[in-house]
C-alpha atoms as a PDB file:
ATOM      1  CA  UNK A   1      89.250 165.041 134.492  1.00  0.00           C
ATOM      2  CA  UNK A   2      91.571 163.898 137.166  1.00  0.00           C
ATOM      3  CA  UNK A   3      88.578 163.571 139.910  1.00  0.00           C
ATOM      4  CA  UNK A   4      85.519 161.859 138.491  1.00  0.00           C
ATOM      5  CA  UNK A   5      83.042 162.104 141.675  1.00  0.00           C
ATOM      6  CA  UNK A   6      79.755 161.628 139.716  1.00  0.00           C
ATOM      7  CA  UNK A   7      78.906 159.037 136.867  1.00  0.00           C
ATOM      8  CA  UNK A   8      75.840 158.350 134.429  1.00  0.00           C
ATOM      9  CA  UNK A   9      75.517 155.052 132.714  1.00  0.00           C
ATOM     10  CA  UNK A  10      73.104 154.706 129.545  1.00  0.00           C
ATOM     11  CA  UNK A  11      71.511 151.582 129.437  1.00  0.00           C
ATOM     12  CA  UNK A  12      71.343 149.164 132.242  1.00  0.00           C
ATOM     13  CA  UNK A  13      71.404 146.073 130.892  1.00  0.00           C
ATOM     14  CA  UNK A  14      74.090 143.743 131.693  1.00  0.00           C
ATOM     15  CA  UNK A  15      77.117 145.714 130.469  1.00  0.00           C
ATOM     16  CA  UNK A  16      75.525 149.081 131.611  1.00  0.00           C
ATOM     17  CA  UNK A  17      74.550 147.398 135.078  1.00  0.00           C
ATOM     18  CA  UNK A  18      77.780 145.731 135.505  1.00  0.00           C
ATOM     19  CA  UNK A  19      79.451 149.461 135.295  1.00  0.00           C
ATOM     20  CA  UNK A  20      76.879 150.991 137.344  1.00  0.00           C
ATOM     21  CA  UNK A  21      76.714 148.990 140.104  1.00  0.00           C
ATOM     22  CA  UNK A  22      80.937 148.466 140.382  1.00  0.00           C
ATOM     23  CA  UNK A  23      81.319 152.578 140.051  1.00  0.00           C
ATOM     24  CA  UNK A  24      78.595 153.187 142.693  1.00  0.00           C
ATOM     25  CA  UNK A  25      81.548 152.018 145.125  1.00  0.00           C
ATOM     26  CA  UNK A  26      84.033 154.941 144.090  1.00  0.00           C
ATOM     27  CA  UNK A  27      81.723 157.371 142.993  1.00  0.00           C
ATOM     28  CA  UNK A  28      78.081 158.603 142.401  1.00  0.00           C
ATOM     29  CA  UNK A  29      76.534 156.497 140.557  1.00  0.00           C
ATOM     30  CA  UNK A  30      73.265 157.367 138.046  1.00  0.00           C
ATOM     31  CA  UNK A  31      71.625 155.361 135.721  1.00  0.00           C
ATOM     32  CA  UNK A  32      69.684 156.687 132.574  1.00  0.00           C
ATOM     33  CA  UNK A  33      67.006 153.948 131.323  1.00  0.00           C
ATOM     34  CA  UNK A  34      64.020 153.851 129.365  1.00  0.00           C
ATOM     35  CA  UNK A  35      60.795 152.927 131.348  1.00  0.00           C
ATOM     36  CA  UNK A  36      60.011 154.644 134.482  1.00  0.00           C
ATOM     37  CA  UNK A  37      59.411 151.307 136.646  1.00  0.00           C
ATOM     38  CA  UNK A  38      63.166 150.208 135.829  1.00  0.00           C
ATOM     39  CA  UNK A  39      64.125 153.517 137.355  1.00  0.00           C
ATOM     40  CA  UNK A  40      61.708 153.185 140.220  1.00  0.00           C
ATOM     41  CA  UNK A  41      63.152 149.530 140.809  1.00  0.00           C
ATOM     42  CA  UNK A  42      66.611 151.022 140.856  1.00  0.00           C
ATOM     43  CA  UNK A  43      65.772 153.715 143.283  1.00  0.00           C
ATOM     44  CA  UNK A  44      64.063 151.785 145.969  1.00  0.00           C
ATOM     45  CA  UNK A  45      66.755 149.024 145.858  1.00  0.00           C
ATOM     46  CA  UNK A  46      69.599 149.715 144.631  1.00  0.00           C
ATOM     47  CA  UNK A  47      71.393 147.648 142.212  1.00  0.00           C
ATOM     48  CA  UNK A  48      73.325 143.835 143.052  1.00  0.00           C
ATOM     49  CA  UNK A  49      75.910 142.377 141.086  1.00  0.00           C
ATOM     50  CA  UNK A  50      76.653 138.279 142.185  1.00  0.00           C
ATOM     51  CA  UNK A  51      78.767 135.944 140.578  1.00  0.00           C
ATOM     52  CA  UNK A  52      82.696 137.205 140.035  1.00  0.00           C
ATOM     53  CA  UNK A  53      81.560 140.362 142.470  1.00  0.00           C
ATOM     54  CA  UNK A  54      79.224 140.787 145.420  1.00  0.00           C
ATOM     55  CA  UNK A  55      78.062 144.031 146.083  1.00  0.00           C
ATOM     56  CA  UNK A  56      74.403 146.392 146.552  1.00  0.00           C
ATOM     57  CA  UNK A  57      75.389 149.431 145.329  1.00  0.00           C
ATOM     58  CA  UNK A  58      72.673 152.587 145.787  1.00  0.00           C
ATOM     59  CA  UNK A  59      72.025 154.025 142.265  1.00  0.00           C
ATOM     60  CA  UNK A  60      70.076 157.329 141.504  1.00  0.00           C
ATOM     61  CA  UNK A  61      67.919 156.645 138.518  1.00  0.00           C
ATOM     62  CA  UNK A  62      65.453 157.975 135.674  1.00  0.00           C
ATOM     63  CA  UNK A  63      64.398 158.463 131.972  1.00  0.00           C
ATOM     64  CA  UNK A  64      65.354 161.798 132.106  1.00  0.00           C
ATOM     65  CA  UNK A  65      68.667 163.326 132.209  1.00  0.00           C
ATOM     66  CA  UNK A  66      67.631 166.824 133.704  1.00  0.00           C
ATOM     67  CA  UNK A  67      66.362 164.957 136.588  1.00  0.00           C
ATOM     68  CA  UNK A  68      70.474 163.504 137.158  1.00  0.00           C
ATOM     69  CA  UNK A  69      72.031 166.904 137.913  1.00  0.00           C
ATOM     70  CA  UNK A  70      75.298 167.546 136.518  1.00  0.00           C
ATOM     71  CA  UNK A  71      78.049 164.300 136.291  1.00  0.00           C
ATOM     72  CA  UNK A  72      81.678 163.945 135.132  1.00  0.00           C
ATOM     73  CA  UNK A  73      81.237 161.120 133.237  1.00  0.00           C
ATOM     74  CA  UNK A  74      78.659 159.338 130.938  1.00  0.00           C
ATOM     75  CA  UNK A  75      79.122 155.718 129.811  1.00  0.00           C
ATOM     76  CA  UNK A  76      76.661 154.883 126.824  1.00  0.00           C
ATOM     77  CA  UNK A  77      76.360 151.283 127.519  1.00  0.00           C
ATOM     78  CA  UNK A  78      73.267 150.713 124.734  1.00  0.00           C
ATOM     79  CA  UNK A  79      73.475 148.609 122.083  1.00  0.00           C
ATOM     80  CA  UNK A  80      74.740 150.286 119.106  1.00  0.00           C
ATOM     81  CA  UNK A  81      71.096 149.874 117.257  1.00  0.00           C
ATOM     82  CA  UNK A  82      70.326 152.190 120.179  1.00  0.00           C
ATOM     83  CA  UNK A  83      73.260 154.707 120.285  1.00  0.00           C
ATOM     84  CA  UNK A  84      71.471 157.387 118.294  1.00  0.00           C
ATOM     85  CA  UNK A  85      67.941 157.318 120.305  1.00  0.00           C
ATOM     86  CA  UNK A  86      70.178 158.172 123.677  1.00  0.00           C
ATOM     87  CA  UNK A  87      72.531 160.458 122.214  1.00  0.00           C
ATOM     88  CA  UNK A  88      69.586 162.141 121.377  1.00  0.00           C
ATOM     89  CA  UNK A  89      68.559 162.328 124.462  1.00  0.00           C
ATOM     90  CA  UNK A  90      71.474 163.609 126.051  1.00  0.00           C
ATOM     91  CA  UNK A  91      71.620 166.336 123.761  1.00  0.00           C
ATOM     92  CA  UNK A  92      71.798 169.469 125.673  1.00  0.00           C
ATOM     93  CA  UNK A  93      72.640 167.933 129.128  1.00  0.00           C
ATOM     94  CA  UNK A  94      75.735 167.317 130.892  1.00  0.00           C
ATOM     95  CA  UNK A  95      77.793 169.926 128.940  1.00  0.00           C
ATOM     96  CA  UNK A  96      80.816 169.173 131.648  1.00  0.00           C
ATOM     97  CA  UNK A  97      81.372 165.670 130.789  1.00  0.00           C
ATOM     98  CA  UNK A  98      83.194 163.524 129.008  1.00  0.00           C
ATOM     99  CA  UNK A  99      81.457 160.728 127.206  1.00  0.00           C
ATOM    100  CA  UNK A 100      82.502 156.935 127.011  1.00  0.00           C
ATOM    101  CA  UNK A 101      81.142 154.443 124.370  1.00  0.00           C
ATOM    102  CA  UNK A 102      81.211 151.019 124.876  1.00  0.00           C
ATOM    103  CA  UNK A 103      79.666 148.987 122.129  1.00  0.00           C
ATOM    104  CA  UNK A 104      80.288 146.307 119.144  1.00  0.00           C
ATOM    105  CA  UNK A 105      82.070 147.517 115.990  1.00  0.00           C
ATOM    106  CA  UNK A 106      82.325 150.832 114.375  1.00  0.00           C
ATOM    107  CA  UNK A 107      81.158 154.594 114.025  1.00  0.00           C
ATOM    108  CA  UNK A 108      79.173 155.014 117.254  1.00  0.00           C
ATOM    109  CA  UNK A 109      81.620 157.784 118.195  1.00  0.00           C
ATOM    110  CA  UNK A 110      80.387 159.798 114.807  1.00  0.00           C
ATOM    111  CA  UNK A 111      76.483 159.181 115.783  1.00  0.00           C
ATOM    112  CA  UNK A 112      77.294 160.919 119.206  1.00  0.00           C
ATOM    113  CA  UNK A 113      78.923 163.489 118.247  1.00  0.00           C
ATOM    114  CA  UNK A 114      76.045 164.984 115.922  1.00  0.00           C
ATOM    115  CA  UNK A 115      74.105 165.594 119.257  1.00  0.00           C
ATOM    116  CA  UNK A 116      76.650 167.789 121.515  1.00  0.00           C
ATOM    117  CA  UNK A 117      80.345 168.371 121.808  1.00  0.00           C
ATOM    118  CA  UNK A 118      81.628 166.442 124.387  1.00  0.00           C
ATOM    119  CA  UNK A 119      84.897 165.278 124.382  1.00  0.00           C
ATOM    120  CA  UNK A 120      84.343 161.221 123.200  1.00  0.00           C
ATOM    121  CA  UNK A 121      86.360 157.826 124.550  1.00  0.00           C
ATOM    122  CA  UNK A 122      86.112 154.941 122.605  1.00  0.00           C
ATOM    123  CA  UNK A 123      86.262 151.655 124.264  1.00  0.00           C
ATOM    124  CA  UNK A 124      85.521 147.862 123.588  1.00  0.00           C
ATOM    125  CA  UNK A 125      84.874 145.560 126.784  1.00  0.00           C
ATOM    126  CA  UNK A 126      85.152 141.763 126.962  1.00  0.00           C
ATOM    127  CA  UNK A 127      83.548 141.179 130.583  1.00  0.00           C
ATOM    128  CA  UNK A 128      80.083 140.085 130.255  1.00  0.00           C
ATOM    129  CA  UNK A 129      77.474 139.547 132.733  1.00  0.00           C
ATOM    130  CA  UNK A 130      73.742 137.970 132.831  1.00  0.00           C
ATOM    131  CA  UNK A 131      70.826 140.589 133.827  1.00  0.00           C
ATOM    132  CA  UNK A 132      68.286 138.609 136.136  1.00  0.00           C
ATOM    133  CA  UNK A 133      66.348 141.403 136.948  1.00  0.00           C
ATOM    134  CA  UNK A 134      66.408 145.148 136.810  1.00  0.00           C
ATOM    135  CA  UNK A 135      68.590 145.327 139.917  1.00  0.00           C
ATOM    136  CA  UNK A 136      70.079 142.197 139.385  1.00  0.00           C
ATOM    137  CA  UNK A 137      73.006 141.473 137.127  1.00  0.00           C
ATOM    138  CA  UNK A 138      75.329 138.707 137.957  1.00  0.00           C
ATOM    139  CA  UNK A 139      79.203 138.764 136.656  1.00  0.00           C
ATOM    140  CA  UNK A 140      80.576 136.155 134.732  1.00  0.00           C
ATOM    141  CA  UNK A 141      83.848 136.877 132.436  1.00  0.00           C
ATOM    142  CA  UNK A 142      85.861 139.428 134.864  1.00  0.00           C
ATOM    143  CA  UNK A 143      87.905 140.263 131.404  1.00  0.00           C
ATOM    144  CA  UNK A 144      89.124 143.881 130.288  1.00  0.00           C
ATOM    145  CA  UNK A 145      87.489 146.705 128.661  1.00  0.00           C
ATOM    146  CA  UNK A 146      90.003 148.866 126.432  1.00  0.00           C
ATOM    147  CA  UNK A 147      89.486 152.277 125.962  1.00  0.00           C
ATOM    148  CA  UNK A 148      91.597 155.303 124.851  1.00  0.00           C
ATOM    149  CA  UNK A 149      90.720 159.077 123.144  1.00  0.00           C
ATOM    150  CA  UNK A 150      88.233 159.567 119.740  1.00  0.00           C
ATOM    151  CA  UNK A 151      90.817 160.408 116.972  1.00  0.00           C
ATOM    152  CA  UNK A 152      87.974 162.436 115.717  1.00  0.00           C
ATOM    153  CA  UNK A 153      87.206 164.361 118.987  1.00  0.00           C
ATOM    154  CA  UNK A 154      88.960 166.680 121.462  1.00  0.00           C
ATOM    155  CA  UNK A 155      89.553 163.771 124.130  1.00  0.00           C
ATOM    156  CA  UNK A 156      93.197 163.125 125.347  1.00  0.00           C
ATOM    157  CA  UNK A 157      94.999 160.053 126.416  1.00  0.00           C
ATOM    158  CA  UNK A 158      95.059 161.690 130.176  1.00  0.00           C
ATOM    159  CA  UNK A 159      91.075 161.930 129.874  1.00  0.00           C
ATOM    160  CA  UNK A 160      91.551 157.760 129.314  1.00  0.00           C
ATOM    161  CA  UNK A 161      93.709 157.013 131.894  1.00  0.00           C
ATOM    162  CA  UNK A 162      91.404 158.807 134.810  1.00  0.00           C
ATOM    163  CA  UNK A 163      88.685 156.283 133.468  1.00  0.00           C
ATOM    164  CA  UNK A 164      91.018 153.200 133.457  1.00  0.00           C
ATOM    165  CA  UNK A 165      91.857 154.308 137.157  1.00  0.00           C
ATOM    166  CA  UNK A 166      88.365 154.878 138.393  1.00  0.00           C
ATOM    167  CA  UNK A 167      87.529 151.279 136.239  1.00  0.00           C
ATOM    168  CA  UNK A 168      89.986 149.913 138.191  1.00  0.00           C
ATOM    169  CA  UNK A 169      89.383 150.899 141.540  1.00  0.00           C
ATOM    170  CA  UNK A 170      85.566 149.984 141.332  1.00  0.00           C
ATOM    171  CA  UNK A 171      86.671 146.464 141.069  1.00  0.00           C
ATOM    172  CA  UNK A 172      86.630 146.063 137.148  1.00  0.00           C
ATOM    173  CA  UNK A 173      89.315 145.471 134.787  1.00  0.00           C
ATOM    174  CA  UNK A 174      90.388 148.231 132.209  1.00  0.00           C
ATOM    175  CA  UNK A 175      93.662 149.376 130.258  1.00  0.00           C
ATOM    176  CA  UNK A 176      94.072 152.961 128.372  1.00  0.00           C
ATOM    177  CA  UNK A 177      95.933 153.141 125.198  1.00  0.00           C
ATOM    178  CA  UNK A 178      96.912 156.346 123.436  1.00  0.00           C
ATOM    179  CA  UNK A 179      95.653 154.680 120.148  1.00  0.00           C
ATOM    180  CA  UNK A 180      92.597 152.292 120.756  1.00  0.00           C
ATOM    181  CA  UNK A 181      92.549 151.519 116.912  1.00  0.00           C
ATOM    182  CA  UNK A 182      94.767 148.201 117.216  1.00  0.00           C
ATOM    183  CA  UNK A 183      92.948 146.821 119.587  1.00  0.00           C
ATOM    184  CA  UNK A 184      89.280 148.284 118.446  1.00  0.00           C
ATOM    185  CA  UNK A 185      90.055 146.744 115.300  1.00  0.00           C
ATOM    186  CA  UNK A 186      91.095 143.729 116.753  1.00  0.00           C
ATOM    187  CA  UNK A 187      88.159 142.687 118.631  1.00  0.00           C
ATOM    188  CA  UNK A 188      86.262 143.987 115.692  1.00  0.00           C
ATOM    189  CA  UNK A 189      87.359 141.324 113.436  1.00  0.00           C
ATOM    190  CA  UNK A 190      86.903 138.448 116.040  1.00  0.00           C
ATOM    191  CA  UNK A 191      83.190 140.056 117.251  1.00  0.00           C
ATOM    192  CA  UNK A 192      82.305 140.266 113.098  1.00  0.00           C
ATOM    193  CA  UNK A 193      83.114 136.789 112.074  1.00  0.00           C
ATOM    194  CA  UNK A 194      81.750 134.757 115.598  1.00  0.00           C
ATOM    195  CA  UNK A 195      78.622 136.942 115.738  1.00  0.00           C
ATOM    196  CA  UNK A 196      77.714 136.593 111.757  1.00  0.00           C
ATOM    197  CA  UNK A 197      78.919 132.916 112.047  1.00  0.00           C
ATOM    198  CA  UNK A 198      77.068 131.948 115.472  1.00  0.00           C
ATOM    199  CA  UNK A 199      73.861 134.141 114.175  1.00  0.00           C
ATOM    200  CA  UNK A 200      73.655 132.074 110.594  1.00  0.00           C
ATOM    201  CA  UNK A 201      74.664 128.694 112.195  1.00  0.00           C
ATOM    202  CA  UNK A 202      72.877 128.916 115.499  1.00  0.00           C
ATOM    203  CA  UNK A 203      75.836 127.661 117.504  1.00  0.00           C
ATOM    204  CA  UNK A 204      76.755 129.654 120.326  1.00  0.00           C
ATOM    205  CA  UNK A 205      80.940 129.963 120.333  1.00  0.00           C
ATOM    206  CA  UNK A 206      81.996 126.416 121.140  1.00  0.00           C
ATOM    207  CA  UNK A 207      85.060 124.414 119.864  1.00  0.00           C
ATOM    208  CA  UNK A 208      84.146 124.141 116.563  1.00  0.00           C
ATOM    209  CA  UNK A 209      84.524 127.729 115.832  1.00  0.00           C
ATOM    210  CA  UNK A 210      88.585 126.863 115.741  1.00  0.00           C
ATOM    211  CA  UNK A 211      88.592 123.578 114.467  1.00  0.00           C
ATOM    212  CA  UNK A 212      90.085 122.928 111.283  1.00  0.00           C
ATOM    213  CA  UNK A 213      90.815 119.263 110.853  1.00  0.00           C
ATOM    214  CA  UNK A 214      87.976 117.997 108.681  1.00  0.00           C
ATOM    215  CA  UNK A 215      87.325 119.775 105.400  1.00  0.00           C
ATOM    216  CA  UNK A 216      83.594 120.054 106.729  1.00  0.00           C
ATOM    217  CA  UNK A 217      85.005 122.102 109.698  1.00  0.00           C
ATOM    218  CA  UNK A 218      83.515 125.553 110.765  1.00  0.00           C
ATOM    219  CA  UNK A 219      87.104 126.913 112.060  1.00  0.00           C
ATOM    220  CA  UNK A 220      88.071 127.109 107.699  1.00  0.00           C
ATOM    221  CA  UNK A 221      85.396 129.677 107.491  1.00  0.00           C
ATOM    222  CA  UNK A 222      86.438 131.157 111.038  1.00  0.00           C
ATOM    223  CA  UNK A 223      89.891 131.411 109.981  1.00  0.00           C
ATOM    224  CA  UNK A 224      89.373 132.752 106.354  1.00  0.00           C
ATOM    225  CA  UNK A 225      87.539 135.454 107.115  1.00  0.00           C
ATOM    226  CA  UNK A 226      89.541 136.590 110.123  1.00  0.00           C
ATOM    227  CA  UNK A 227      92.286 136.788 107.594  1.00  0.00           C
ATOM    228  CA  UNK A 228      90.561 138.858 105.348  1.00  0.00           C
ATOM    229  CA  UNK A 229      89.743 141.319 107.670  1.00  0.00           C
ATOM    230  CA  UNK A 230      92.998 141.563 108.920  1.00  0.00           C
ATOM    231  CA  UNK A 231      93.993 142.580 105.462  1.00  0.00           C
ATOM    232  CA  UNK A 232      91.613 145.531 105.176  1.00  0.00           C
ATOM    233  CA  UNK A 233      93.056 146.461 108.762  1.00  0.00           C
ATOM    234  CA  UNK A 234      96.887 146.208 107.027  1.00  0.00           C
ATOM    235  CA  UNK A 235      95.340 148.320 104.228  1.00  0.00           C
ATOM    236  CA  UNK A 236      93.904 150.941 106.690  1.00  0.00           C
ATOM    237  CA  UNK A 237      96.895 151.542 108.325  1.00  0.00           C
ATOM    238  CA  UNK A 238      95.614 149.660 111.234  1.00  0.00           C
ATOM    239  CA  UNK A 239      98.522 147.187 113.380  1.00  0.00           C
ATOM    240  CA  UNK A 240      96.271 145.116 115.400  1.00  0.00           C
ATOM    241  CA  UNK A 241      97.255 144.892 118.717  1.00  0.00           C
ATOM    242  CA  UNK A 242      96.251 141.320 119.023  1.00  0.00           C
ATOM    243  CA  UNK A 243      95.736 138.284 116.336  1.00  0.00           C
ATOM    244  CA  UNK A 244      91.785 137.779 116.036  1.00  0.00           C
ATOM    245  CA  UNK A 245      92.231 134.114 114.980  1.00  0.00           C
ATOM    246  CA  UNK A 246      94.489 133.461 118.483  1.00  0.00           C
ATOM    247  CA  UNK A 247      91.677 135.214 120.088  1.00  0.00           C
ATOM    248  CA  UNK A 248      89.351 133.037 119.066  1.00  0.00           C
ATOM    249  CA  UNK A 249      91.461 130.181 119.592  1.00  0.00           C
ATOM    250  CA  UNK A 250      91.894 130.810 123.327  1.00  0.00           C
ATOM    251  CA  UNK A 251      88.599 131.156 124.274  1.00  0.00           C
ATOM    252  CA  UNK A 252      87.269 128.218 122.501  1.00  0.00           C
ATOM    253  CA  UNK A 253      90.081 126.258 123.900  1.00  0.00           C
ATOM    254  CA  UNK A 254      90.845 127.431 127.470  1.00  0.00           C
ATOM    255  CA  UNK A 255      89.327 130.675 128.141  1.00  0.00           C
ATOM    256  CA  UNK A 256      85.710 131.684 128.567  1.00  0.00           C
ATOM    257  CA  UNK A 257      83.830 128.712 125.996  1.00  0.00           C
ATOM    258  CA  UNK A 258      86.477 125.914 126.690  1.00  0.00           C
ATOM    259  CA  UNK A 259      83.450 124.163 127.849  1.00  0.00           C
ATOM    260  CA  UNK A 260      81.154 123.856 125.070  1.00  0.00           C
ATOM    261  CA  UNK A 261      78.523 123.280 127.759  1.00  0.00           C
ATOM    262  CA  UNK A 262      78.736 126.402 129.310  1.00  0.00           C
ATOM    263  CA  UNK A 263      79.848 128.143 125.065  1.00  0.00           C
ATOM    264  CA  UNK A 264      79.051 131.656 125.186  1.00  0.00           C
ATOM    265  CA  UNK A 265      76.450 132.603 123.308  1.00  0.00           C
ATOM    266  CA  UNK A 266      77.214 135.862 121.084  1.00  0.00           C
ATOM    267  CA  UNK A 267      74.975 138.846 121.008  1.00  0.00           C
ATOM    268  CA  UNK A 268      73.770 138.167 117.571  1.00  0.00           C
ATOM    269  CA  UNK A 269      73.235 134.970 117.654  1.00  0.00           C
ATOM    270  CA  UNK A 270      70.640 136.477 121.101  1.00  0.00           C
ATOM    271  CA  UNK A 271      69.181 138.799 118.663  1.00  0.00           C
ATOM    272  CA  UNK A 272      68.492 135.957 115.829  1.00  0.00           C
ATOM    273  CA  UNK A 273      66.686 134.034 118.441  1.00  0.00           C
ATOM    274  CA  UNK A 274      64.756 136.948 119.632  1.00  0.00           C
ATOM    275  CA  UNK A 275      63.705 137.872 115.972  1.00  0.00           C
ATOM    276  CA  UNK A 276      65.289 141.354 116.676  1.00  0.00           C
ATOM    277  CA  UNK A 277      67.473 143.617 114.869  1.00  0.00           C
ATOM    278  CA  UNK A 278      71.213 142.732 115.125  1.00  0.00           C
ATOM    279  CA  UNK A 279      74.539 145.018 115.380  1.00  0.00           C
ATOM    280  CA  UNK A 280      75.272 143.620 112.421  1.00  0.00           C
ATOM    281  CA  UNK A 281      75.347 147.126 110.255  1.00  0.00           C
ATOM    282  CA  UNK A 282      78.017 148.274 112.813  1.00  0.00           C
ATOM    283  CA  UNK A 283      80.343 145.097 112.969  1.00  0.00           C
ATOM    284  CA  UNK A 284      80.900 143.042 109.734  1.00  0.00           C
ATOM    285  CA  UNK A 285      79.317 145.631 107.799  1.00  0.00           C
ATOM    286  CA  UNK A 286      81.941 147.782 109.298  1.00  0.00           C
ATOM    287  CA  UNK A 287      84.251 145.714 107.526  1.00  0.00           C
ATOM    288  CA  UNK A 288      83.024 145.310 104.558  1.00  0.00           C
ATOM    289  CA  UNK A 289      82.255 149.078 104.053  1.00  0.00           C
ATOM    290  CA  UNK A 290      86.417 150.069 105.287  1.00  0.00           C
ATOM    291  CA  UNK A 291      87.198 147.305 102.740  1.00  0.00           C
ATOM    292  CA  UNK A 292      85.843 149.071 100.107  1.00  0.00           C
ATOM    293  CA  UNK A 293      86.767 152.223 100.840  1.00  0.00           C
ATOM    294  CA  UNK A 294      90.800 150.780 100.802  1.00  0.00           C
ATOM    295  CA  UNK A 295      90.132 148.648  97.965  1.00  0.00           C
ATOM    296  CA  UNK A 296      90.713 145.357  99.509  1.00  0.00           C
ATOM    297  CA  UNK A 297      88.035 142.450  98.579  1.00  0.00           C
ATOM    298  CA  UNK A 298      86.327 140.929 101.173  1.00  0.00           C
ATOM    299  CA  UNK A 299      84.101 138.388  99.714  1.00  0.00           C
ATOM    300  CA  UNK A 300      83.515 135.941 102.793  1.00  0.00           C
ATOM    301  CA  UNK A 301      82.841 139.010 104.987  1.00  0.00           C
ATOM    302  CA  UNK A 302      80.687 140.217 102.570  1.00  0.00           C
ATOM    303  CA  UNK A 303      78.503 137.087 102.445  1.00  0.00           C
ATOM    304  CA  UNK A 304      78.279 137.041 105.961  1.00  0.00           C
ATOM    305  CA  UNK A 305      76.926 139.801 106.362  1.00  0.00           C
ATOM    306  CA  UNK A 306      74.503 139.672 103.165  1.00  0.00           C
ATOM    307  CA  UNK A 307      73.032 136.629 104.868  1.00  0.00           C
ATOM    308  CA  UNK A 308      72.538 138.348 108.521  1.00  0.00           C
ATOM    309  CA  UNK A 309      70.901 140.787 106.992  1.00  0.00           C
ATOM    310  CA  UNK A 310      68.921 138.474 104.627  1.00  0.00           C
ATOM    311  CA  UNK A 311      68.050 136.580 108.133  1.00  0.00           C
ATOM    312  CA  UNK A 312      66.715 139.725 109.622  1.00  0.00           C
ATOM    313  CA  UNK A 313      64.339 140.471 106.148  1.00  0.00           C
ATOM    314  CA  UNK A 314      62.898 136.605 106.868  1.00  0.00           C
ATOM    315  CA  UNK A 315      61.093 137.317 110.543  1.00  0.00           C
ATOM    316  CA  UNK A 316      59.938 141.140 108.949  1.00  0.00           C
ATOM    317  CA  UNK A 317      58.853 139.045 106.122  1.00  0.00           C
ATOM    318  CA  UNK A 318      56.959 136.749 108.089  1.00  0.00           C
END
């Protein structure tokens, strides 16, 4: 997979749109969506990408695969609520290609693998974008995306590295790793506990997600339950590859919410607002269901996520 010359990104939203549109300048670039006037959109004109970048890139488009042709890579850049519905989809199609996830938490790699037998790369990202339109997605945090080979696939750590490369050279930021578990599970600790916390307390991540001088601050909660799922990554066999707490610390402090003006407002806390399901199953449940599994208690994450999921049962209720 040393020449990737034609790509297919799931999803356009912002993540999905900020991939499309930056690999449509080194490659082919096709977009798989769901309605049929987002692909028309697309087609006629192209996709933009403002803020951090500033490009029109041409993108082929439609809510069928067959009509894509063949491609070397697909990046699945749904929520993980919707990873199963595409992978569905795919099924059958694009038997040369090797398949990149890129969502919140846990086990997304296991749904897509029930529908064909691609070889699978994980990956997390940290850039994030807003979506003004369907060809319209402006680029605010110009941060990483990690990615490396499935340990339960036939991907290899060569596979990664052509990714990382054609990442790269479209303008984005990305680093391979043989292993992506350290640093999976690291942003999976720091995405459970800010997206449960910001979704139950309605505050988007601003300073007082690390602050921990008042016995009434948020950053004790923050902080606990960072620690405890570090310890059911220790008990998995898991060495992070960077401290979730420190990562939280840094952006509330001086990276991308130092400004609680401008705090970042995590995807859960979106959904909340939006009465609509949350990742929550895949991220802090994550935990909590690897934490059982290893015997480790995990009470705080466990509340967390009892309540998220209590939130969601309100607006059904209603």
């Amino acid at each position: 997979m040393t020449d990737i010359k034609r790509t297919c990104v799931v999803g356009a939203g912002a993540i999905g749109s900020l991939f499309a549109g930056h690999l449509g300048t080194v490659a082919e670039s096709t977009v798989l969506v769901r309605r049929s006037e987002h692909a028309d959109a697309l087609n006629a004109e192209g996709l933009k990408v403002s803020g951090k970048s500033d490009l029109q890139t041409k993108i082929i488009a439609s809510t069928d695969p067959a009509d894509l042709g063949e491609v070397d890579l697909v990046i699945i850049a749904t929520k993980a609520t919707a990873v199963e519905p595409s992978a569905r989809t795919l099924q059958g199609h694009f038997p040369n290609a090797t398949i990149m996830t890129v969502q919140n938490g846990l086990g997304c790699e296991d749904v897509v693998s029930g529908f064909g037998d691609w070889p699978i790369l994980s990956s997390v990202t940290f850039m994030s974008g807003v979506r003004h339109s369907d060809t319209h997605v402006e680029y605010e945090l110009d941060t990483e995306t990690w990615l490396g080979p499935w340990a339960g696939g036939s991907s290899n750590y060569e596979q990664a590295q052509a990714v990382e490369k054609l990442i790269a050279d479209s303008g984005l930021r990305a680093r391979a790793f043989p292993d992506l578990r350290p640093a999976q599970w690291s942003k999976l600790i720091f995405n459970a506990v800010v997206n449960s916390v910001a979704a139950l307390s309605d505050l988007p991540h601003v300073k007082a997600f690390a602050e921990q001088d008042e016995l009434t601050d948020l950053g004790h909660l923050v902080h606990a339950a960072m620690d405890e799922g570090k310890r059911v990554a220790a008990a998995s066999g898991v060495d992070l590859y960077e401290d979730p707490w420190e990562m939280n610390v840094e952006a509330t402090s001086h990276g991308q919410t130092g400004n609680d003006d401008y705090a970042h407002a995590p995807s859960m806390l979106e959904d909340v607002r939006a009465k609509r399901a949350t990742e929550v199953d895949w991220i802090t449940g994550a935990i909590v269901r690897e934490a059982a599994r290893v015997g480790v208690p995990a009470p705080i994450n466990e509340t967390l996520y009892r309540l998220v999921k209590a939130r969601e049962a309100s607006w059904r209720r209603g």
